[in-house]
Structure formats: C-alpha cells, structure tokens
N, C-alpha and C. Protein backbone atom coordinates (compact mmCIF):
# COMPACT_ATOMS: atom_id res chain seq x y z
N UNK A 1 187.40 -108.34 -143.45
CA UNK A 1 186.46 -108.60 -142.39
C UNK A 1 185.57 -107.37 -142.20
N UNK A 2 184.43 -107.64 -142.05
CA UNK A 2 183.40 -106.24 -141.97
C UNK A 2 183.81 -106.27 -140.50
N UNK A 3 183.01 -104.57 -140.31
CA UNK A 3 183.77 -103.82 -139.10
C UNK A 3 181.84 -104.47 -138.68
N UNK A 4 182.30 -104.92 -136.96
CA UNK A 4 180.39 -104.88 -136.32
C UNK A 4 180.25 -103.85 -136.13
N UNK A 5 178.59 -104.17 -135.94
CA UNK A 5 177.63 -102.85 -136.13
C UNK A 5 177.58 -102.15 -134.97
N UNK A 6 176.34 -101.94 -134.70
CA UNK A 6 176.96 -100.46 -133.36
C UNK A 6 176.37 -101.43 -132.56
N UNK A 7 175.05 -101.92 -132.61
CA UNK A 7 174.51 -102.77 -131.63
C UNK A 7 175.21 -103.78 -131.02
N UNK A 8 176.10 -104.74 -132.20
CA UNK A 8 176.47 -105.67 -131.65
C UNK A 8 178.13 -105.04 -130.50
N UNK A 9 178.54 -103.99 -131.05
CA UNK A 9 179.24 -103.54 -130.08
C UNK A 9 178.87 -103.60 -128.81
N UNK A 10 177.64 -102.74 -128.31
CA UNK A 10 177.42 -102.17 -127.53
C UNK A 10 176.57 -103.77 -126.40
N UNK A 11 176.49 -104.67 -127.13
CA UNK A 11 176.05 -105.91 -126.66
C UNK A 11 177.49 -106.50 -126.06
N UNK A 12 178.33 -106.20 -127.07
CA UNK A 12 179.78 -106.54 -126.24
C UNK A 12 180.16 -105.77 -125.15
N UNK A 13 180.45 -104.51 -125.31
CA UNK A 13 180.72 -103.67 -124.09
C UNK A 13 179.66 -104.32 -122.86
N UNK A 14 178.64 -104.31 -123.10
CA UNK A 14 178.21 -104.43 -121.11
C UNK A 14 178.28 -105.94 -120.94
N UNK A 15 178.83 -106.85 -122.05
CA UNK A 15 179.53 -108.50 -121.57
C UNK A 15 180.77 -108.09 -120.76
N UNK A 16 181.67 -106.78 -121.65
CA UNK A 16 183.16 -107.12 -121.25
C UNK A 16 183.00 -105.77 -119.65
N UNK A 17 182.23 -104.82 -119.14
CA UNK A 17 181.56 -104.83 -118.66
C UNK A 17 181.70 -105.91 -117.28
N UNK A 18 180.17 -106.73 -117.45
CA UNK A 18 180.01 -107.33 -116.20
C UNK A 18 180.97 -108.38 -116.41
N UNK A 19 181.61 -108.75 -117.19
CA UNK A 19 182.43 -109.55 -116.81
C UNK A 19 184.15 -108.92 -115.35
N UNK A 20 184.64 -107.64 -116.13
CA UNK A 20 185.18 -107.26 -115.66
C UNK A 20 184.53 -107.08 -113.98
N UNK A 21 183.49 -106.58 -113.93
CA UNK A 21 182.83 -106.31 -112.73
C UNK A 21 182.47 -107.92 -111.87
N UNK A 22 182.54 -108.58 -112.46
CA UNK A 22 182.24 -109.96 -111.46
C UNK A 22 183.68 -110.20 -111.46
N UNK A 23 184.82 -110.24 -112.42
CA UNK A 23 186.14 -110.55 -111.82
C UNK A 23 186.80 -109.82 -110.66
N UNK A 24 186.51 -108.88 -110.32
CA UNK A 24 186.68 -107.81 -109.41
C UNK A 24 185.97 -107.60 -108.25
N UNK A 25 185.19 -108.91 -108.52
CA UNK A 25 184.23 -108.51 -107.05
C UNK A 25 184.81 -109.50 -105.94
N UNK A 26 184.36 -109.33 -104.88
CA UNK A 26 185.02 -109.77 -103.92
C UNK A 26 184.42 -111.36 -103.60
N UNK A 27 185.30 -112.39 -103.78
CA UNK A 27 185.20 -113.37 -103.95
C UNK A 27 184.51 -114.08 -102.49
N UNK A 28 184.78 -113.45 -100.92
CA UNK A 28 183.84 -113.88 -100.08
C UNK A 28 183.04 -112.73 -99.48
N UNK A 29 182.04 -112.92 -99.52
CA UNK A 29 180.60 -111.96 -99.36
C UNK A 29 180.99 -111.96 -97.57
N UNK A 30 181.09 -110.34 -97.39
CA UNK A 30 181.25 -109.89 -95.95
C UNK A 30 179.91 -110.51 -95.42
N UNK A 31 180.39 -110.52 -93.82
CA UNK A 31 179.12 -110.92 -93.55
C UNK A 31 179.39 -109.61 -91.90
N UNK A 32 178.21 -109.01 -91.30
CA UNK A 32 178.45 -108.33 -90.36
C UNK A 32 178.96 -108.84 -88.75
N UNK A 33 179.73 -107.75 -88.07
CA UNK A 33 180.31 -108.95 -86.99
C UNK A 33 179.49 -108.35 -85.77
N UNK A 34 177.97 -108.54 -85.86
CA UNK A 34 176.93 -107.82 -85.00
C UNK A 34 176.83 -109.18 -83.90
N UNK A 35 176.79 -108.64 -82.54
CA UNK A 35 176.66 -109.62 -81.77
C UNK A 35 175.04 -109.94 -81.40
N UNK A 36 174.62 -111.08 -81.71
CA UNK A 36 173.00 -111.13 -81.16
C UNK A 36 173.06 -111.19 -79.51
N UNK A 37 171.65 -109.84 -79.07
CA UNK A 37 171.53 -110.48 -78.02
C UNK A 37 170.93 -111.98 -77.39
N UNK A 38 170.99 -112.21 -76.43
CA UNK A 38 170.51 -113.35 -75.68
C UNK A 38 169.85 -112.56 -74.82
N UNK A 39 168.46 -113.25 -74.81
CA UNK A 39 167.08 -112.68 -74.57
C UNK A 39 167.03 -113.78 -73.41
N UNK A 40 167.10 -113.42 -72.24
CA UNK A 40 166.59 -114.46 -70.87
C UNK A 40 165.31 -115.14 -71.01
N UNK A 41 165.12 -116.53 -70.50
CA UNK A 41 164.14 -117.03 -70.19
C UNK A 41 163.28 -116.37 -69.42
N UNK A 42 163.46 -115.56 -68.97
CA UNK A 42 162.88 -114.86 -67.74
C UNK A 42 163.00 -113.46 -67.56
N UNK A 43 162.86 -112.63 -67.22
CA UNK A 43 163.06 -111.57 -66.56
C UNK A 43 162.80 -111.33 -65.18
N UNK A 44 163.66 -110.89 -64.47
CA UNK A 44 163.52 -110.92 -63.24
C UNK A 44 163.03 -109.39 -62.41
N UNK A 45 163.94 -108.68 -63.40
CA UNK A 45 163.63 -107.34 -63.19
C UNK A 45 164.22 -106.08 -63.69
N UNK A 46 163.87 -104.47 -63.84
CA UNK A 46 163.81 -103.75 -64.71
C UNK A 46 164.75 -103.77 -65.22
N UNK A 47 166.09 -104.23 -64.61
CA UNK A 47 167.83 -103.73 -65.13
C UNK A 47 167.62 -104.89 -66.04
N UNK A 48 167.31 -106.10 -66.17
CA UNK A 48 167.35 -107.22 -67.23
C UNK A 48 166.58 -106.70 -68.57
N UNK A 49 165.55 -105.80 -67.95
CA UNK A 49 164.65 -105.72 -69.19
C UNK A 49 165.26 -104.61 -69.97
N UNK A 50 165.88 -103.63 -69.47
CA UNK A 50 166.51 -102.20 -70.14
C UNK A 50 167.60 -102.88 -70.54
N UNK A 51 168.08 -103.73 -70.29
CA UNK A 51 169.58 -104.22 -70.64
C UNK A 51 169.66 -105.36 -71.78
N UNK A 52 168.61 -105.61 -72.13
CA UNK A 52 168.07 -106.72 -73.16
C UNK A 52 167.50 -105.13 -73.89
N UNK A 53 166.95 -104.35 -73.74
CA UNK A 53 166.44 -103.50 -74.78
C UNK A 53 167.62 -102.76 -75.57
N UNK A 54 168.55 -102.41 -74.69
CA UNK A 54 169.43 -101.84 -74.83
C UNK A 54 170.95 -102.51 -75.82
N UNK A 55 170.81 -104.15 -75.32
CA UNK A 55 171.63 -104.95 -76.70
C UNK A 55 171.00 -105.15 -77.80
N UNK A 56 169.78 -105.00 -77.79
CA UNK A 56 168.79 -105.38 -79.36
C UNK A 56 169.11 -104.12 -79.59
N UNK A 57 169.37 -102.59 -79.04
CA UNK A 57 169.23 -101.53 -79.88
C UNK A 57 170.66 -101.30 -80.54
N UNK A 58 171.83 -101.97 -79.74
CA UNK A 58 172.47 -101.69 -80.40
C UNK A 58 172.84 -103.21 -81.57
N UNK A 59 172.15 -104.39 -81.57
CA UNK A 59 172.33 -105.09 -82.84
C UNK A 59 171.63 -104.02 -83.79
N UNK A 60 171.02 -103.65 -83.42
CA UNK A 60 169.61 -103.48 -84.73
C UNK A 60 170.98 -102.16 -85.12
N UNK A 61 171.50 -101.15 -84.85
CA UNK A 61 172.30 -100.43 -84.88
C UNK A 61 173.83 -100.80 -85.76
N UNK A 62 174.08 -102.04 -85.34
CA UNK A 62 175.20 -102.97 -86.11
C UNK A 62 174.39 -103.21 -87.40
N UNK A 63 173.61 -103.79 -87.62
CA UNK A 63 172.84 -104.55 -88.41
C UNK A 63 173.50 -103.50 -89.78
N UNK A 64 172.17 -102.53 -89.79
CA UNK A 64 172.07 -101.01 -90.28
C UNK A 64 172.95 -100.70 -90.54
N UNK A 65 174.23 -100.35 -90.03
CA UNK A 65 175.32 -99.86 -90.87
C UNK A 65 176.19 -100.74 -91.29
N UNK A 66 175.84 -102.07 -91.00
CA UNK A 66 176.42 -102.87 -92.07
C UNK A 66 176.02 -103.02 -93.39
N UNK A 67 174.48 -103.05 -93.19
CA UNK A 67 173.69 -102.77 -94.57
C UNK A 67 174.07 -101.77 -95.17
N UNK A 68 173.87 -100.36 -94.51
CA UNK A 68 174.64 -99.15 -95.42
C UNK A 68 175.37 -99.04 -96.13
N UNK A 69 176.81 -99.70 -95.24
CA UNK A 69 177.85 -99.42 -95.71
C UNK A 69 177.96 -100.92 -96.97
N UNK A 70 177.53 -101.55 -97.15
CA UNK A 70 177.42 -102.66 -98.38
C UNK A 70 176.57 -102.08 -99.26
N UNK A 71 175.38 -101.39 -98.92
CA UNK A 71 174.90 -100.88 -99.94
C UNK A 71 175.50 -99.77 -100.53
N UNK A 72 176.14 -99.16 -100.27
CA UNK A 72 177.19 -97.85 -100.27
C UNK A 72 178.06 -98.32 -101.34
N UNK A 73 179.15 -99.54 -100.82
CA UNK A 73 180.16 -100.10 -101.54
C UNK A 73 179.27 -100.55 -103.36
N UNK A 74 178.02 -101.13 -102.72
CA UNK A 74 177.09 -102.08 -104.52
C UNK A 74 176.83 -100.34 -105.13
N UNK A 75 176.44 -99.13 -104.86
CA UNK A 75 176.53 -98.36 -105.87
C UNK A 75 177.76 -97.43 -106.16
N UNK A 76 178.91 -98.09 -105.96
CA UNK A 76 180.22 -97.48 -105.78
C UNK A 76 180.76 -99.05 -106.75
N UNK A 77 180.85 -99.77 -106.62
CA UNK A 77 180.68 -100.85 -108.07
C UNK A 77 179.81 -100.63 -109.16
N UNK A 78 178.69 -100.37 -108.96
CA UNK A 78 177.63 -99.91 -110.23
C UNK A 78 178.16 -98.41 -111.02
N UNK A 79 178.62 -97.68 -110.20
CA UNK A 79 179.02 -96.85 -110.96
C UNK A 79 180.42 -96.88 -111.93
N UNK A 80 181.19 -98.07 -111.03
CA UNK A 80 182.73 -98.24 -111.76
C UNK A 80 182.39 -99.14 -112.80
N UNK A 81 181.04 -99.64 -112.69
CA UNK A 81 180.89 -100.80 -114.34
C UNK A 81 180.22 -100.17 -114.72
N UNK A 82 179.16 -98.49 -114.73
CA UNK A 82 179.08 -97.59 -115.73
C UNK A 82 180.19 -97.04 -116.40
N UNK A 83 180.78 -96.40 -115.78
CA UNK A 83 181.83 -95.67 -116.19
C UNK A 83 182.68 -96.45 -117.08
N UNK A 84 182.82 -97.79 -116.77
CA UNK A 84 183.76 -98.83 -118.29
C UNK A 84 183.01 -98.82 -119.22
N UNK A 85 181.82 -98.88 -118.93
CA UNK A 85 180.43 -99.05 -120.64
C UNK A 85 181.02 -97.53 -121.28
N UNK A 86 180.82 -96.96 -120.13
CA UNK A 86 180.52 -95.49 -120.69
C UNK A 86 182.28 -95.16 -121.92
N UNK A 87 183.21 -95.90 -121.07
CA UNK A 87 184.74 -95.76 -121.23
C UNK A 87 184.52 -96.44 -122.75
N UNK A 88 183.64 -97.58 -123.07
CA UNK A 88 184.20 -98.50 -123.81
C UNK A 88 182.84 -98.05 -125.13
N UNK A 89 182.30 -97.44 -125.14
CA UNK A 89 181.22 -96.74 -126.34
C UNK A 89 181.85 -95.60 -126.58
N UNK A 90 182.25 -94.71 -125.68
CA UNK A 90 183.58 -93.38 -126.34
C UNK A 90 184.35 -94.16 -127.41
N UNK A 91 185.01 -94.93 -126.48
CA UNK A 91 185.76 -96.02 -127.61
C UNK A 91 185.50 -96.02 -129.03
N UNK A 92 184.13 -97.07 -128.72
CA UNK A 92 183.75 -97.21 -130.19
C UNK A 92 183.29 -96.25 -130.99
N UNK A 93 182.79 -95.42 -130.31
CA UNK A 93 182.44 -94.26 -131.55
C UNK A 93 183.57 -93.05 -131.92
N UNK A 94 184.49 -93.62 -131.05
CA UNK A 94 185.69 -92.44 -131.59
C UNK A 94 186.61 -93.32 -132.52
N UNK A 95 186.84 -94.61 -132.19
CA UNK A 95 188.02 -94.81 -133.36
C UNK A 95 187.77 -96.54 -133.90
N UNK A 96 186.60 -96.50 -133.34
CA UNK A 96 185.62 -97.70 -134.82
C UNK A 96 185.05 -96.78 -135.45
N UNK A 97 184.24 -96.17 -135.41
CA UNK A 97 183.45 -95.72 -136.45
C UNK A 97 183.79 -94.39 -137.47
C-alpha cells in the first residue's frame, strides 16, 4: 500500500480535527440567565424612570459578560482544535515520513 502524501494527510488531520472538536462540544448551546427589564406603560415619576434605567443597565451588563465569557470559552476551543492539528502534523512528519 503506498504511504499518502503530505497533502492528503494534512486534509485528514483538520477532518479528524473538527470532527473531534464538534464531538466535544457542548451538545446544548448556553443561553444567558439575564433578566429583561419591564419598561412601564407609563412613567409616573423620577424613581420609575432611574429604576427602569438602572434594570436595562444592569441587563445590558448580564448580556456582555455572557457574551464574553462564550466568546472566551469559542477561543479556548479554537485553540484546543489547533493544538490537535498542530499534535497530529508533528505526527506525521515525525514517524510517516
């Protein structure tokens, strides 16, 4: 059997790769547990209006570090499915070729 070439290796590695990386991913997508405010029909007066400013600042505050911290976790996965490419071309060029 001929040994594959480097390309078609390296076409395998980032299959076995994202495959590994989608088996490992987390099967239900977090979702944030930010409470929306409820915005009155009305305002009656200043304590309603600072107090409606004051729950939107802290959703918008929830929001944000939920985003962070997910975006945080997606390049903390991107780097663990570099590091297997990277794991799995050492590979091949140390004891295929």
């Amino acid at each position: 059997m001929k040994a594959p070439t480097r390309p078609t290796l390296l076409v395998i590695s980032a299959i076995l790769a994202l495959a590994a990386f989608t088996a490992s991913a987390d099967l239900i997508s977090p979702s944030p547990y930010c409470s929306k405010p409820n915005r009155p029909y009305r305002f009656d007066n200043q304590w309603q209006i600072d107090s409606f400013r004051a729950d939107v600042d802290r959703y918008r505050d929830c929001i944000e570090s939920f985003v962070d911290d997910q975006n945080s976790a997606a390049e903390r996965h991107q780097r663990a499915a570099q590091n297997a490419i990277d794991e799995w071309n050492r590979f091949v060029q140390t004891e295929l070729n």
